[in-house]
N, C-alpha and C. Protein backbone atom coordinates (compact mmCIF):
# COMPACT_ATOMS: atom_id res chain seq x y z
N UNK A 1 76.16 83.15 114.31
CA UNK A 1 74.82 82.61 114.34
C UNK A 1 74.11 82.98 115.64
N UNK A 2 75.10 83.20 116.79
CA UNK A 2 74.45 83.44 117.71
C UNK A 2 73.30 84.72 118.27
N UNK A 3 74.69 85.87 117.52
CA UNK A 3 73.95 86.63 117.09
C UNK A 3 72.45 87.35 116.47
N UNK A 4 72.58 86.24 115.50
CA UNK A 4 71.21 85.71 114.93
C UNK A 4 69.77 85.68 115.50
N UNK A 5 70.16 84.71 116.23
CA UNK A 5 69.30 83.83 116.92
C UNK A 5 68.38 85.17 118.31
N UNK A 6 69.73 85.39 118.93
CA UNK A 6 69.52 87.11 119.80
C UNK A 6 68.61 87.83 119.20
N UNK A 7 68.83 88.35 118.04
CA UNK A 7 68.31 88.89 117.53
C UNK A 7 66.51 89.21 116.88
N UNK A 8 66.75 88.06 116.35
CA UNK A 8 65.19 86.94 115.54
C UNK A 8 64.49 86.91 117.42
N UNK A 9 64.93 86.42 118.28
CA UNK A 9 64.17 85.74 119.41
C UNK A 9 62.87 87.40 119.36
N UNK A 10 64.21 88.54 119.05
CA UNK A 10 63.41 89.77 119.95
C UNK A 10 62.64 90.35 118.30
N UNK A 11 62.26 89.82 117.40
CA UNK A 11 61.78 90.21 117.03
C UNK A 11 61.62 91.15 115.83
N UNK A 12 63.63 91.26 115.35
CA UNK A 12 63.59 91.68 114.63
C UNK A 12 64.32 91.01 112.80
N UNK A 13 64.10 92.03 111.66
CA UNK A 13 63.98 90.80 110.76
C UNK A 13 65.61 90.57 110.42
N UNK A 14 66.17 89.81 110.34
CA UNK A 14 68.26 89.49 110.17
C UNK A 14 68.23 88.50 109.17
N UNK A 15 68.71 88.63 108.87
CA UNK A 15 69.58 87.78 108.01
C UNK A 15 71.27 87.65 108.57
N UNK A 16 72.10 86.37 108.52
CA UNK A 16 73.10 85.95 108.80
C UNK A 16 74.02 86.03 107.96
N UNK A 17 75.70 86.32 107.50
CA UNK A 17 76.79 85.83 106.99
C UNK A 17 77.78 84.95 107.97
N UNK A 18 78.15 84.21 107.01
CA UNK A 18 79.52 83.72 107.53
C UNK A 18 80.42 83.68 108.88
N UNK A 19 80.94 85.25 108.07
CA UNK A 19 81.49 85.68 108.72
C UNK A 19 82.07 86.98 108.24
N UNK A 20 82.44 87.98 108.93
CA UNK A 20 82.38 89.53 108.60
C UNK A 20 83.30 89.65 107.22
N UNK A 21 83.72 88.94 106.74
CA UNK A 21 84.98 89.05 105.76
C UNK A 21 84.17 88.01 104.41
N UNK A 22 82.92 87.78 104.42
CA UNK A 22 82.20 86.86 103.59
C UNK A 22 81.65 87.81 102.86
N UNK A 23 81.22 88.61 101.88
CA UNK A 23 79.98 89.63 101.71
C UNK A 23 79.49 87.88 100.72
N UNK A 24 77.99 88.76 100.50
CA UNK A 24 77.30 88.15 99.62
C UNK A 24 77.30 88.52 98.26
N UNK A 25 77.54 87.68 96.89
CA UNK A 25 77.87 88.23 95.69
C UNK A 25 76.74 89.27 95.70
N UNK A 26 77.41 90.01 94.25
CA UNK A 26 76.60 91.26 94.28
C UNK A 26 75.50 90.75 93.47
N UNK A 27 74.82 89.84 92.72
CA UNK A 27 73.62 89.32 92.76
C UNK A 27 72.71 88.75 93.28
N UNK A 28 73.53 88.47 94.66
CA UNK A 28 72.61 88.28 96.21
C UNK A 28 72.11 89.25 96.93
N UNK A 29 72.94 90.41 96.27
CA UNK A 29 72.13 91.60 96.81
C UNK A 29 70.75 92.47 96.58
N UNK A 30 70.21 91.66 95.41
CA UNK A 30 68.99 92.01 95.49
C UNK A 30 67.79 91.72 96.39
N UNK A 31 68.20 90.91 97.07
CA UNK A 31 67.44 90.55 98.38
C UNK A 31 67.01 91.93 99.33
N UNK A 32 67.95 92.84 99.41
CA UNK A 32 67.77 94.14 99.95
C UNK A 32 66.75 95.09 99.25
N UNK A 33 66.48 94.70 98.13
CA UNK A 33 65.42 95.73 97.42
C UNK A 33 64.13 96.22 98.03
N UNK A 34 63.79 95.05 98.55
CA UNK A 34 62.79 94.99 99.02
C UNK A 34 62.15 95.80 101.15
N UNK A 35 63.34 95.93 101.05
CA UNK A 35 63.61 96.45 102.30
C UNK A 35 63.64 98.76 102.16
N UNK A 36 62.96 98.74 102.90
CA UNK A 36 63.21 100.26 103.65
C UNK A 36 64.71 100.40 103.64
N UNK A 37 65.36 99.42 104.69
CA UNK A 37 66.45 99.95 105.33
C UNK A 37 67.10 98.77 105.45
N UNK A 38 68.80 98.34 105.46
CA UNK A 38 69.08 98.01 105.90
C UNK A 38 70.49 98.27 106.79
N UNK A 39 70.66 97.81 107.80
CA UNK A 39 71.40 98.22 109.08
C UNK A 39 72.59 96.97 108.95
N UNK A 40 73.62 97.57 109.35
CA UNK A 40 74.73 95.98 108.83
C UNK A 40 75.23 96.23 110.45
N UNK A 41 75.75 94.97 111.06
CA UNK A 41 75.43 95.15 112.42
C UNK A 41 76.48 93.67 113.25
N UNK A 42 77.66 94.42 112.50
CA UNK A 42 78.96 93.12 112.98
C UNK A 42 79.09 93.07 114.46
N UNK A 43 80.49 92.56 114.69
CA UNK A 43 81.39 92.50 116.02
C UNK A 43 81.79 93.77 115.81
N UNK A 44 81.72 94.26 117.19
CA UNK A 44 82.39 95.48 117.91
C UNK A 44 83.82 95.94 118.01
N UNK A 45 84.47 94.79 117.22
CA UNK A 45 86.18 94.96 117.08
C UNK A 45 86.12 95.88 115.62
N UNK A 46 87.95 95.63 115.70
CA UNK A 46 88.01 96.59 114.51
C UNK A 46 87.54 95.80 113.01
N UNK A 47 87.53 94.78 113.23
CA UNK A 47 87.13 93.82 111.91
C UNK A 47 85.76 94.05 111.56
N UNK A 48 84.69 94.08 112.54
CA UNK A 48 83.47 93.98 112.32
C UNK A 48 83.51 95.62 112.11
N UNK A 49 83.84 96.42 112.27
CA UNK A 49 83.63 98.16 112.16
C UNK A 49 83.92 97.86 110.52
N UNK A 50 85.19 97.83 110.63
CA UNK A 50 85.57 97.76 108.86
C UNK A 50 84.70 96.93 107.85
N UNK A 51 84.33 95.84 108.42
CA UNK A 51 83.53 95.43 107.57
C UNK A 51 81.89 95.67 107.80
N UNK A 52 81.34 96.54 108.63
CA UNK A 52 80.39 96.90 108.29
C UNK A 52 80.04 97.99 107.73
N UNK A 53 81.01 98.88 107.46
CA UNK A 53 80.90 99.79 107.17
C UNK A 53 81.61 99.54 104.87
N UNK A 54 82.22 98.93 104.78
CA UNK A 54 82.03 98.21 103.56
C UNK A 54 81.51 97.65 103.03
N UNK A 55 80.70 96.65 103.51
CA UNK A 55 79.62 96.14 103.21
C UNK A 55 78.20 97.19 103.07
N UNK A 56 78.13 97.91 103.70
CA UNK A 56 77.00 99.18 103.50
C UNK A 56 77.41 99.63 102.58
N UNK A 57 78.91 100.16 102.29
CA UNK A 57 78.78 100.66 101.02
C UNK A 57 78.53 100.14 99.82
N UNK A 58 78.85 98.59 99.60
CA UNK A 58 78.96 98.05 98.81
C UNK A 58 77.09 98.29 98.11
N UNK A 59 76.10 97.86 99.41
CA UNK A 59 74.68 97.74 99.07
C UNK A 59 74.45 99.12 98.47
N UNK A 60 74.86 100.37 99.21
CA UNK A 60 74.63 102.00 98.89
C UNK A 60 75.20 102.21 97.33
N UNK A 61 75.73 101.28 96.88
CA UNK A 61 76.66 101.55 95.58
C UNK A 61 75.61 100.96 94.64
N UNK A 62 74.99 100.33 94.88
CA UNK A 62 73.75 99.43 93.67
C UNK A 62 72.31 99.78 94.31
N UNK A 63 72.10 100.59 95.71
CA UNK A 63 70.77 101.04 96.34
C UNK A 63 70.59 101.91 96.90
N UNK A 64 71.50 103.28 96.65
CA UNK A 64 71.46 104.44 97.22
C UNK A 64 71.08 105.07 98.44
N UNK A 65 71.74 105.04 99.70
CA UNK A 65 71.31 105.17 100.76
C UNK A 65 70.28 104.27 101.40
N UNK A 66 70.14 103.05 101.01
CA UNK A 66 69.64 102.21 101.80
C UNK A 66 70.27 101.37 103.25
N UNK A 67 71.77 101.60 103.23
CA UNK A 67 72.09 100.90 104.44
C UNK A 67 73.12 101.68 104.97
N UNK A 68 73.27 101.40 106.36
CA UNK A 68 73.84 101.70 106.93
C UNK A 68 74.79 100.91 108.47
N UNK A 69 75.87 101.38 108.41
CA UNK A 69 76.25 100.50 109.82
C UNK A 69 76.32 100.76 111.08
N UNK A 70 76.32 99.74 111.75
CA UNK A 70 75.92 99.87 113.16
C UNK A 70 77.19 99.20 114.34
N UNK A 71 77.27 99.63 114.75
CA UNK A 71 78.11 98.91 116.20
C UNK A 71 77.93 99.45 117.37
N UNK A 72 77.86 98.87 118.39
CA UNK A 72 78.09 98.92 119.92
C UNK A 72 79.21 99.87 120.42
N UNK A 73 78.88 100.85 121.44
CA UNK A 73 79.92 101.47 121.69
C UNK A 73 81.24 101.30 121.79
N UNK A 74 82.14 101.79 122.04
CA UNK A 74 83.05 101.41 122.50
C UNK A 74 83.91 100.87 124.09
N UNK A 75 82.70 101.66 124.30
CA UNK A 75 82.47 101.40 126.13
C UNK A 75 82.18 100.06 126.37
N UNK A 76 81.07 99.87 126.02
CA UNK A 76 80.96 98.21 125.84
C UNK A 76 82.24 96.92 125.51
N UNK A 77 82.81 97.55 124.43
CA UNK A 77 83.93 96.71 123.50
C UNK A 77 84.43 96.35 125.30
N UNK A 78 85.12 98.03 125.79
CA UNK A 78 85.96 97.73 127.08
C UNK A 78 85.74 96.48 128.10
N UNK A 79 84.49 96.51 128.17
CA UNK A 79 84.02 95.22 128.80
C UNK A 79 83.74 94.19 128.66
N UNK A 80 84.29 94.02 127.39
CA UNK A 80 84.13 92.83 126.74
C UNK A 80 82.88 92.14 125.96
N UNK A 81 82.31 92.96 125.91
CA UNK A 81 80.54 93.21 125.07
C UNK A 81 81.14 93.41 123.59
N UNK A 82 81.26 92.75 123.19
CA UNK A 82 81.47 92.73 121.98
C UNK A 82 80.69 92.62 120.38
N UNK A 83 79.14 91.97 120.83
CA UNK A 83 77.92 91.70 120.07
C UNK A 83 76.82 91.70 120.73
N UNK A 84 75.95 91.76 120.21
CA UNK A 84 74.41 91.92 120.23
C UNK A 84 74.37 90.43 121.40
N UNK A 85 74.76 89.13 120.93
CA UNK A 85 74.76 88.31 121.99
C UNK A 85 75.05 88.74 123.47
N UNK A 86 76.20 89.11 123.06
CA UNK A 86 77.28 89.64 124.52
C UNK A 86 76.61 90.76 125.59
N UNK A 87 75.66 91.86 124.38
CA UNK A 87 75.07 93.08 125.39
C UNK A 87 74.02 91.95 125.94
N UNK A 88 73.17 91.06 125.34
CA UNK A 88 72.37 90.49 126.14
C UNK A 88 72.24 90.14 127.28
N UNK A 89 73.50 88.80 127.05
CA UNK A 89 73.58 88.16 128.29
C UNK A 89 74.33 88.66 129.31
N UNK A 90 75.47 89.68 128.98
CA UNK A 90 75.91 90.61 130.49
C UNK A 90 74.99 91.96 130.43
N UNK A 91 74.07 92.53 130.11
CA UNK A 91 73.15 93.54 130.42
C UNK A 91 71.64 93.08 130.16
N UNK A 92 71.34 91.93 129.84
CA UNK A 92 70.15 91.95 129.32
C UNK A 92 69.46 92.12 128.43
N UNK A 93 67.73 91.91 128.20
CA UNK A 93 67.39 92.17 127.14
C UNK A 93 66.87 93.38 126.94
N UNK A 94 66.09 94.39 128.30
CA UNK A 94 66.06 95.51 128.27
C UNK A 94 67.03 96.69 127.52
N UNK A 95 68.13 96.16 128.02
CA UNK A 95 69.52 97.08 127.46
C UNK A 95 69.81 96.59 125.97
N UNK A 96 69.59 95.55 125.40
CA UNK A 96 69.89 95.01 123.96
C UNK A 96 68.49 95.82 123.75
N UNK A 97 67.58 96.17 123.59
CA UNK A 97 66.19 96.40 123.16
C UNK A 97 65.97 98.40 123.42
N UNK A 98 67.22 98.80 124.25
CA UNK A 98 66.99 99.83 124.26
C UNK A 98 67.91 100.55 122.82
N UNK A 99 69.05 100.05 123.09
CA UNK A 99 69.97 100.23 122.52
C UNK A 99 69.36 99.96 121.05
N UNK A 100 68.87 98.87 119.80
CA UNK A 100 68.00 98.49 118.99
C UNK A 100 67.58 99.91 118.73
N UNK A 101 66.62 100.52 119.50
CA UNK A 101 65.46 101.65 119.38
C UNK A 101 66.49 102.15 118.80
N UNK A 102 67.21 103.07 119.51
CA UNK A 102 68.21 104.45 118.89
C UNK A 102 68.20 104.15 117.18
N UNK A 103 68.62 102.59 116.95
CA UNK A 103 68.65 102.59 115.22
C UNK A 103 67.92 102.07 114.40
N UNK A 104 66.52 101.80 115.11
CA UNK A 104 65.92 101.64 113.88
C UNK A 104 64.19 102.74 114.09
């Protein structure tokens, strides 16, 4: 949620799960129709990689190249930056907002 919240403050549009191992049934996925793009955008561990990158497929399987996943370097991970929260508050919002640009 915290995530979330990071996120929404700066402006951009999110939606929340659970937790990375939750997807949304596949009749919740029409919520994405309506979207250009969407960007799936877990934890920086290996859980959130795997599951963002499944979860994109899952949407790409019923919306054809509409999503895609995202994570934080790995450089970051090293330091313990692990989410969109985490780049915030140890780099800021400049650096969360630069980083953003590159993907969307």
């Amino acid at each position: 949620y915290k995530d979330y919240r990071v996120l929404k403050s700066q402006g951009k549009n999110v939606i929340y799960l659970q937790n990375e191992g939750m997807f949304p049934l596949k009749q919740r996925l029409t919520i994405v129709r309506s979207w250009k793009e969407v960007i799936i955008f877990f934890d920086n561990d290996a859980q959130g990689i795997y599951s963002s990158k499944a979860l994109s497929g899952l949407i790409n399987a019923e919306y054809l190249g509409k999503s895609k996943p995202l994570w934080l370097p790995e450089t970051l991970y090293n330091e313990g930056i692990t989410d969109p929260s985490d780049l915030y508050a140890k780099r800021g919002q400049n650096e969360l907002l630069n980083f953003l640009k590159i993907f969307t």
